[in-house]
PDB file of N, CA and C in Angstrom:
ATOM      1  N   UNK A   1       2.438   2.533 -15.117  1.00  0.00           N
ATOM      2  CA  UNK A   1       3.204   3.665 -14.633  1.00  0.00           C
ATOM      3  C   UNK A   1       4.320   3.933 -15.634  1.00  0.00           C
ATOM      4  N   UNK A   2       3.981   4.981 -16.471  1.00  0.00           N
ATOM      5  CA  UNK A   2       4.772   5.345 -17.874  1.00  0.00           C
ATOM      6  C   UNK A   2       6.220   6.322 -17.076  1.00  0.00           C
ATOM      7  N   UNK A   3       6.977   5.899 -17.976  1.00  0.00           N
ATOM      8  CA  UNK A   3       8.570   6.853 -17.667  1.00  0.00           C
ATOM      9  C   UNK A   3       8.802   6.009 -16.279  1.00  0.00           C
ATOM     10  N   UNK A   4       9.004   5.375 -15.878  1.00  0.00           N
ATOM     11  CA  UNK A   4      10.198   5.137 -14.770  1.00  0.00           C
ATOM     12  C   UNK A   4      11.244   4.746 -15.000  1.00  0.00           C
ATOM     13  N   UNK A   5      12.406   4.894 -14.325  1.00  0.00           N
ATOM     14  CA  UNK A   5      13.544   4.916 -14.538  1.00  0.00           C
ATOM     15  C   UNK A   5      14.453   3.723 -13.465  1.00  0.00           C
ATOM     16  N   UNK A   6      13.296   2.905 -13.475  1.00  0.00           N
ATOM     17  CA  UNK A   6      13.677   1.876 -12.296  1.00  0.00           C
ATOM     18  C   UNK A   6      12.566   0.681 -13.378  1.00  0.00           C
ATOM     19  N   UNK A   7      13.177  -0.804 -13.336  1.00  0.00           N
ATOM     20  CA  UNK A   7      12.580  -1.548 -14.145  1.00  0.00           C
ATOM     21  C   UNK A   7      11.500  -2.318 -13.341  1.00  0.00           C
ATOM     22  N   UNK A   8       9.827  -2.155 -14.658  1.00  0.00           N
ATOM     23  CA  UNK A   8       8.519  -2.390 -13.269  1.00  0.00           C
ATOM     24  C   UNK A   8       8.792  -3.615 -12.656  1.00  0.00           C
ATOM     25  N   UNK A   9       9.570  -4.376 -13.049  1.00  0.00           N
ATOM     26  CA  UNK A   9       9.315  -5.470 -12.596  1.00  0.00           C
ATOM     27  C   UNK A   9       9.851  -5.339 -10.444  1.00  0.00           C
ATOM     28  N   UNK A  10      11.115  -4.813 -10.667  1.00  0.00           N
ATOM     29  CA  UNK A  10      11.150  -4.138  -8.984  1.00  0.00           C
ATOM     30  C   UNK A  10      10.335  -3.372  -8.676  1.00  0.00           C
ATOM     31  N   UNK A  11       9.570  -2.751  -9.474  1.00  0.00           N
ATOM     32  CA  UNK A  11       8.684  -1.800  -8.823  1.00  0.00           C
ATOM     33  C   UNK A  11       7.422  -2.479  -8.231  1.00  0.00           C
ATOM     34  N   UNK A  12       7.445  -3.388  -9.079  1.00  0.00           N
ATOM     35  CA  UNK A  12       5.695  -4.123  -8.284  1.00  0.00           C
ATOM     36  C   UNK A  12       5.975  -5.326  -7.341  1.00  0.00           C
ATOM     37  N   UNK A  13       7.516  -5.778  -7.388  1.00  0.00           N
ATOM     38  CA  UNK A  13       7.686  -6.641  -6.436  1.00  0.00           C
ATOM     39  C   UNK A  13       7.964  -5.402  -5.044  1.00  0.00           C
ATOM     40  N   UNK A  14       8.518  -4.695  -5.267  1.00  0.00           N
ATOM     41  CA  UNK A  14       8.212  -3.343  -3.696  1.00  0.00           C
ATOM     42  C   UNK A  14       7.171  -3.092  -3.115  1.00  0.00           C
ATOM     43  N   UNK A  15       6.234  -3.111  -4.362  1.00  0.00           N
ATOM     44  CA  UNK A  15       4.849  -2.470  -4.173  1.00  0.00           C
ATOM     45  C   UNK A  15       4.079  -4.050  -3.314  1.00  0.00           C
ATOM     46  N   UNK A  16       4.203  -5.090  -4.292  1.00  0.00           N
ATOM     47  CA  UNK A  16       4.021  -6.323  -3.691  1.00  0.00           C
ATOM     48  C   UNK A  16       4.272  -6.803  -1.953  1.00  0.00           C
ATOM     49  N   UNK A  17       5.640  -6.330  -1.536  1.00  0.00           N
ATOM     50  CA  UNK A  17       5.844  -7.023  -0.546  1.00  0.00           C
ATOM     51  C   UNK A  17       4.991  -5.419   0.372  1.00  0.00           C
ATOM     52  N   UNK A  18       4.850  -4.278   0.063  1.00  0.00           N
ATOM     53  CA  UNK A  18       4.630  -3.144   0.980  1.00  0.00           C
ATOM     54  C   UNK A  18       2.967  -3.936   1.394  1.00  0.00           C
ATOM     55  N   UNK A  19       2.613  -4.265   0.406  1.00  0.00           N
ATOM     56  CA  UNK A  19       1.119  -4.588   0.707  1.00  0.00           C
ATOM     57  C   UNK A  19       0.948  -5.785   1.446  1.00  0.00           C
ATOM     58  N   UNK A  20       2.115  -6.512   1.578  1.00  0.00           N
ATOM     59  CA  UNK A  20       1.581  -7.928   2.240  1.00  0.00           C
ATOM     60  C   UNK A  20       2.438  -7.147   3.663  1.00  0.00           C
ATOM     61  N   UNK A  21       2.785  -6.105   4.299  1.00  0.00           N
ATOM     62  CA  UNK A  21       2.861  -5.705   5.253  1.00  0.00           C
ATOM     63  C   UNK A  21       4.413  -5.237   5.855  1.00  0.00           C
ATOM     64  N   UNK A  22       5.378  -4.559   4.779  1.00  0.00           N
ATOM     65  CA  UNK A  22       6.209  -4.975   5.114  1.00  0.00           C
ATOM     66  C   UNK A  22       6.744  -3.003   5.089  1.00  0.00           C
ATOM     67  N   UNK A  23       7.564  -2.792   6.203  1.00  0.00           N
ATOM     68  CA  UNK A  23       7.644  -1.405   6.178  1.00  0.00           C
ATOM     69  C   UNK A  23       8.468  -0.379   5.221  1.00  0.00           C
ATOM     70  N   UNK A  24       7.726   0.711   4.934  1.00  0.00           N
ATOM     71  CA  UNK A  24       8.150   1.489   3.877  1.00  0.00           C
ATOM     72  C   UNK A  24      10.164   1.325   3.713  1.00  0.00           C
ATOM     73  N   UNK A  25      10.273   2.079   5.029  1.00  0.00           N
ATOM     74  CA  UNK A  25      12.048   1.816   5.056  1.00  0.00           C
ATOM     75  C   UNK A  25      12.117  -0.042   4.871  1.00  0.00           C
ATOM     76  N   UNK A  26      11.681  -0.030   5.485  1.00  0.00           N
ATOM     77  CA  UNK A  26      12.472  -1.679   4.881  1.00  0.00           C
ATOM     78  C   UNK A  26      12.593  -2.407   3.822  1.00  0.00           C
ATOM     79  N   UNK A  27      11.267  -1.838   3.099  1.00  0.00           N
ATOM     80  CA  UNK A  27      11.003  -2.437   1.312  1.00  0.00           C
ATOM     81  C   UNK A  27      12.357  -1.401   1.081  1.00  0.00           C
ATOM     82  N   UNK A  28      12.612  -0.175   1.243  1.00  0.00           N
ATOM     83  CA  UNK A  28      13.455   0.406   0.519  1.00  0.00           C
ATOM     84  C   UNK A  28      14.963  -0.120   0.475  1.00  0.00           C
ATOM     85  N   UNK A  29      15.134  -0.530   2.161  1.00  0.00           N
ATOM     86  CA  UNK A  29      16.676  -1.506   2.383  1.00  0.00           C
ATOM     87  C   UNK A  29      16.285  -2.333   1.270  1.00  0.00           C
ATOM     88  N   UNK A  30      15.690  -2.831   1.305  1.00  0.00           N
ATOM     89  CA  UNK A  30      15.519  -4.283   1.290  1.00  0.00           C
ATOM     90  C   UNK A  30      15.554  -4.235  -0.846  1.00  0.00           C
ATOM     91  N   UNK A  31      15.457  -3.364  -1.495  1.00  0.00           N
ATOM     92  CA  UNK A  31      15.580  -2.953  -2.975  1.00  0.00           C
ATOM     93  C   UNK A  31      16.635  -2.162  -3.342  1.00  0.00           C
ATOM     94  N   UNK A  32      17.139  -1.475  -2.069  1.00  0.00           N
ATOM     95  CA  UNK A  32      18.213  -0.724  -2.572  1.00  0.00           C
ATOM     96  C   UNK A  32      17.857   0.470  -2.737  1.00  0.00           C
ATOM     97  N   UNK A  33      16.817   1.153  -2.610  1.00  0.00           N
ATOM     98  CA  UNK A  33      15.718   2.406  -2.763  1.00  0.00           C
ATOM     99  C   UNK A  33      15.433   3.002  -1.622  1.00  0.00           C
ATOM    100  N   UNK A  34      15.520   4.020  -1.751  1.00  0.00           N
ATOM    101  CA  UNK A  34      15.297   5.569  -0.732  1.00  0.00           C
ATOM    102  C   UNK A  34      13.496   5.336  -0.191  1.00  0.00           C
ATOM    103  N   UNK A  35      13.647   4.999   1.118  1.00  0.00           N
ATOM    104  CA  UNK A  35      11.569   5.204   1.283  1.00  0.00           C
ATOM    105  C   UNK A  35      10.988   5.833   0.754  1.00  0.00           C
ATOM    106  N   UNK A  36      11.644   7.245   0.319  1.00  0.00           N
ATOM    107  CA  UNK A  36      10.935   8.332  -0.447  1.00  0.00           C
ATOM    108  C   UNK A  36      10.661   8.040  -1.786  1.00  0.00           C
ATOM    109  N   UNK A  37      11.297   7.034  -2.539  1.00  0.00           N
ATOM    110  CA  UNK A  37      10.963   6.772  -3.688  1.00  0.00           C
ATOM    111  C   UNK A  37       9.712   5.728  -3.589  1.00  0.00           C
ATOM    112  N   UNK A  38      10.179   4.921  -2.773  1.00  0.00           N
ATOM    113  CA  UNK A  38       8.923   3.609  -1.958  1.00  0.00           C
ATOM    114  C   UNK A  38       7.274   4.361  -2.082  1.00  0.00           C
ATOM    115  N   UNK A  39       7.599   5.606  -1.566  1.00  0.00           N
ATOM    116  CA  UNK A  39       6.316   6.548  -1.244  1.00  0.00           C
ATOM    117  C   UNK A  39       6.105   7.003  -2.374  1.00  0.00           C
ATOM    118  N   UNK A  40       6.851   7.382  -3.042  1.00  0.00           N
ATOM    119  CA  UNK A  40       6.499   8.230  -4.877  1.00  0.00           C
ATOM    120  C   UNK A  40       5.843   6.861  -5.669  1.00  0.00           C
ATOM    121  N   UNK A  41       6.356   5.929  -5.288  1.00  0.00           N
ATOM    122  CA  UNK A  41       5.791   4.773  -6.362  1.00  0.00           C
ATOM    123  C   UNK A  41       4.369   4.458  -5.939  1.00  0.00           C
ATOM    124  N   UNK A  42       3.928   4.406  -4.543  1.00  0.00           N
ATOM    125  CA  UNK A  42       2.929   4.260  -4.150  1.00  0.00           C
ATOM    126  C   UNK A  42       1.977   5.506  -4.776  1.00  0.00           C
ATOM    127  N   UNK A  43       2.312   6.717  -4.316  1.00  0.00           N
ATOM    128  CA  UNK A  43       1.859   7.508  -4.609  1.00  0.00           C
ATOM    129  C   UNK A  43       1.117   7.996  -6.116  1.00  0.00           C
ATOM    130  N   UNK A  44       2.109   7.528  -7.085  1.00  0.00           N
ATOM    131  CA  UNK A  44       1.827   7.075  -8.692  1.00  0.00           C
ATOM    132  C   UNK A  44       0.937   5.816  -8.773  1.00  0.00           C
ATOM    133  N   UNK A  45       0.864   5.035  -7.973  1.00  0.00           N
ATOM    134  CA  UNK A  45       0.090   4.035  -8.749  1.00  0.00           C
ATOM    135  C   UNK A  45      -1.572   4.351  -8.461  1.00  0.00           C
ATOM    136  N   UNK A  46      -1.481   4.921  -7.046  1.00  0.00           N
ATOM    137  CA  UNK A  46      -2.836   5.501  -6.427  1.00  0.00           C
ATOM    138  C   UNK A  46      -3.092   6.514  -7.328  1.00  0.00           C
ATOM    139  N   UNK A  47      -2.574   7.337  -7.572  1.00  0.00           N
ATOM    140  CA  UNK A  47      -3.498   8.559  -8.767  1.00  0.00           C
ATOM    141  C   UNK A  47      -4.185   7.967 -10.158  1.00  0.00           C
ATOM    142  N   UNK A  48      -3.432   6.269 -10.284  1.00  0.00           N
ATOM    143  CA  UNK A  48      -4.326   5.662 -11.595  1.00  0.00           C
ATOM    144  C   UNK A  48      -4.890   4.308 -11.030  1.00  0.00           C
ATOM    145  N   UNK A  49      -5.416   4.763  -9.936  1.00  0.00           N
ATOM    146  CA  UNK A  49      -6.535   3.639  -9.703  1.00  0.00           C
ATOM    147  C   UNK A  49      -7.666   3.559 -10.046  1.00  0.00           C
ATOM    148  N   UNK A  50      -8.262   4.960 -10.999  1.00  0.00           N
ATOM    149  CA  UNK A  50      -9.159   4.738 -11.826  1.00  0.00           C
ATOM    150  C   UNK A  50      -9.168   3.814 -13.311  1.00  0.00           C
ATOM    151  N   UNK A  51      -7.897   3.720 -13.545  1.00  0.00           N
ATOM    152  CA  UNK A  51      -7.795   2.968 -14.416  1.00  0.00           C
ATOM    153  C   UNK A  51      -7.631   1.682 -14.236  1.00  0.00           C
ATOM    154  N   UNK A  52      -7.160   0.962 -13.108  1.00  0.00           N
ATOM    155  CA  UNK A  52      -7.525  -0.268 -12.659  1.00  0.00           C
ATOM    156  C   UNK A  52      -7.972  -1.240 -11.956  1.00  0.00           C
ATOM    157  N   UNK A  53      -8.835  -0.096 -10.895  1.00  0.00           N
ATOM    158  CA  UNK A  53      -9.761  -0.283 -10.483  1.00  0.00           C
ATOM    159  C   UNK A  53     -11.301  -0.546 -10.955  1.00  0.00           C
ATOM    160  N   UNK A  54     -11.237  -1.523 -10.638  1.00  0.00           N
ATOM    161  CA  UNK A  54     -13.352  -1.628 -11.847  1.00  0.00           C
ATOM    162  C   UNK A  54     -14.504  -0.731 -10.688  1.00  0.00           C
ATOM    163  N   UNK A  55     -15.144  -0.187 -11.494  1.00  0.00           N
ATOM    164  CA  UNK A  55     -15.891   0.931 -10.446  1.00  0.00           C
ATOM    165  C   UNK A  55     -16.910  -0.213  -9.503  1.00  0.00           C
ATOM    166  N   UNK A  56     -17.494   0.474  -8.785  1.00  0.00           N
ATOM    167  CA  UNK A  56     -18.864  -0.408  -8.230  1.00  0.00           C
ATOM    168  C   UNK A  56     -19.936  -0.097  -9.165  1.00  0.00           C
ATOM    169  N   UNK A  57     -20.606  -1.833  -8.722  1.00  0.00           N
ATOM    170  CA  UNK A  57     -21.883  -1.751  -9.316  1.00  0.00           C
ATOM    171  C   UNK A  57     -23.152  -0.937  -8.857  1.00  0.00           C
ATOM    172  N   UNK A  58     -23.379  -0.308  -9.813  1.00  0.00           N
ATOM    173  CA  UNK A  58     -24.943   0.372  -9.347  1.00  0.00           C
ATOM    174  C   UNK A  58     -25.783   0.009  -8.374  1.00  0.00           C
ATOM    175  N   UNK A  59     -26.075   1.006  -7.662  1.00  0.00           N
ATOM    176  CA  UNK A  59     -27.139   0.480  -6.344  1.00  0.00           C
ATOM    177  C   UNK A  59     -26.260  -0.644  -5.421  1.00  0.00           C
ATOM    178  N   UNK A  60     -24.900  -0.869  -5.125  1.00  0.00           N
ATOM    179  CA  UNK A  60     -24.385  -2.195  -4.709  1.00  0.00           C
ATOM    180  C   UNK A  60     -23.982  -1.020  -3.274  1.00  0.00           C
ATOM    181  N   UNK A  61     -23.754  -2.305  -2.100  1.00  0.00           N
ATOM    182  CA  UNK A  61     -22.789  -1.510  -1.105  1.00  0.00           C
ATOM    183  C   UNK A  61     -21.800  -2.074  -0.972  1.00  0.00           C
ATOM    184  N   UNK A  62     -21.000  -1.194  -0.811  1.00  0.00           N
ATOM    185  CA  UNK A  62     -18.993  -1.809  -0.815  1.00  0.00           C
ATOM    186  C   UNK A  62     -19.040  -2.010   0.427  1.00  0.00           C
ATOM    187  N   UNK A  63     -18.405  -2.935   0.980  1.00  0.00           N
ATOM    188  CA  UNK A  63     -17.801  -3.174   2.180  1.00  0.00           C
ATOM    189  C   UNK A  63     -15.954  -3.549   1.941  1.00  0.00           C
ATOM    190  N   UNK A  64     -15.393  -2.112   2.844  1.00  0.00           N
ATOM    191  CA  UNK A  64     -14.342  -3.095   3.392  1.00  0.00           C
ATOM    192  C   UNK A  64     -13.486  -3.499   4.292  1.00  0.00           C
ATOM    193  N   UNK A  65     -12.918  -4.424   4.198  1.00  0.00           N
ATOM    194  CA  UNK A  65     -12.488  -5.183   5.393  1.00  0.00           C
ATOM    195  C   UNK A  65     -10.797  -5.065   5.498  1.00  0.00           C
ATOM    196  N   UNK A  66     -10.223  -4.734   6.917  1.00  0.00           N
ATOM    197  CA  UNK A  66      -9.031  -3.905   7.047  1.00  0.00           C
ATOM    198  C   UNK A  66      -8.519  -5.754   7.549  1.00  0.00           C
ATOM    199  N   UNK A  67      -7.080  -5.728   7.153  1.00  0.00           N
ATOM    200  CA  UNK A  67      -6.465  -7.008   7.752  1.00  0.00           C
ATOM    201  C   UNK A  67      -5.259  -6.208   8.495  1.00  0.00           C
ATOM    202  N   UNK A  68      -5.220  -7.197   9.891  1.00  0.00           N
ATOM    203  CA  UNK A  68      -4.565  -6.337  10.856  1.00  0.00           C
ATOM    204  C   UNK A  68      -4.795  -5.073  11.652  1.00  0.00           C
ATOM    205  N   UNK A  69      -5.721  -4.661  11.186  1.00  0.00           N
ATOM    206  CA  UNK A  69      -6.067  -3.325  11.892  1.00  0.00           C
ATOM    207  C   UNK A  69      -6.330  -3.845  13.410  1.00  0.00           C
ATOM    208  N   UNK A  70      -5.658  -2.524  14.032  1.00  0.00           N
ATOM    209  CA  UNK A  70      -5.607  -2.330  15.687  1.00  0.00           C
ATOM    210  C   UNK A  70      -6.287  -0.646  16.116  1.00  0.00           C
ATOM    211  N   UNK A  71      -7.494  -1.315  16.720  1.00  0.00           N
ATOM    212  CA  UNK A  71      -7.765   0.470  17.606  1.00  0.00           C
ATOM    213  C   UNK A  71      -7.652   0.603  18.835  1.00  0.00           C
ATOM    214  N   UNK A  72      -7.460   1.449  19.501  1.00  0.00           N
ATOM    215  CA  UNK A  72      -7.458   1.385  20.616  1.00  0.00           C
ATOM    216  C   UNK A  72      -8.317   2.662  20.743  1.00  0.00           C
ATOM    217  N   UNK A  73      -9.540   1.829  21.775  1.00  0.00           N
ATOM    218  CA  UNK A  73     -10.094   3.185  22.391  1.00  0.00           C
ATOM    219  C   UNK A  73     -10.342   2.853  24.198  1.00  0.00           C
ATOM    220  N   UNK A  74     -10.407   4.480  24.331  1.00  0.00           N
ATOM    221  CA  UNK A  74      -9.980   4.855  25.397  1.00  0.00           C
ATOM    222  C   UNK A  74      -8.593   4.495  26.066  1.00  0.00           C
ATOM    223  N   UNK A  75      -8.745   4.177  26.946  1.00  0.00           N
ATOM    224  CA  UNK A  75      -7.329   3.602  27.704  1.00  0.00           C
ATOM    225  C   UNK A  75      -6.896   2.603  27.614  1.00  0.00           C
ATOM    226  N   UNK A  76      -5.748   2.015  27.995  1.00  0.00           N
ATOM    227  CA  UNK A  76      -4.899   0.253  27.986  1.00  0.00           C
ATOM    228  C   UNK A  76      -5.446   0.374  29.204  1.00  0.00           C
ATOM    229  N   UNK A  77      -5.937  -1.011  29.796  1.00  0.00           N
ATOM    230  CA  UNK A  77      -5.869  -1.054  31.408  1.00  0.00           C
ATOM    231  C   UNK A  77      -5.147  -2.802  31.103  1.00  0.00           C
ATOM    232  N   UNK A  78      -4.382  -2.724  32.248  1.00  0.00           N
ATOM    233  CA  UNK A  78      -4.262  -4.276  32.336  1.00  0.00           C
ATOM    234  C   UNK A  78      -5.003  -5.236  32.463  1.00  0.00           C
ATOM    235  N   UNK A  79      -4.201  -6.557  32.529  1.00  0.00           N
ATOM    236  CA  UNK A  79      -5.360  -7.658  32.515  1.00  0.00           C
ATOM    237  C   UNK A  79      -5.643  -8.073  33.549  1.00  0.00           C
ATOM    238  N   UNK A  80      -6.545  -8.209  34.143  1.00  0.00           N
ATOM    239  CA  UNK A  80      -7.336  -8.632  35.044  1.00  0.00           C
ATOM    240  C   UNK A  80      -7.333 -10.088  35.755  1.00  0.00           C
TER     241      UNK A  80
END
């Protein structure tokens, strides 16, 4: 991520802790940084994930797997 004006090394420890689950405003308390910048950095690194991302292999199927994910369908009913 060329031109930033913030040194990468905070930038990928932000980016670091956002991914191990930690909330946008709070990485931003927590650096001294506006969420909105939290979100611009994210936002920049996703437009060059072709570049460091390795593509899939031919004929392969991707699977992937969400950590933490919660759905809820239909209704909450209590517990029984």
């Amino acid at each position: 991520m060329a031109r930033l004006r913030t040194p990468v090394s905070l930038v990928a420890a932000a980016l670091n802790v956002r991914t191990e689950g930690l909330g946008v405003r709070a990485t931003g308390r927590s650096f001294g940084k506006s969420h909105a910048t939290i979100i611009r950095w994210e936002q920049r690194l996703a437009q060059q994930s072709n570049q460091w991302s390795p593509p899939a292999p031919a004929g392969a199927d991707i699977t992937l797997e969400g950590d933490e994910v919660y759905t809820r369908v239909g209704e909450n009913l209590p517990p029984l």
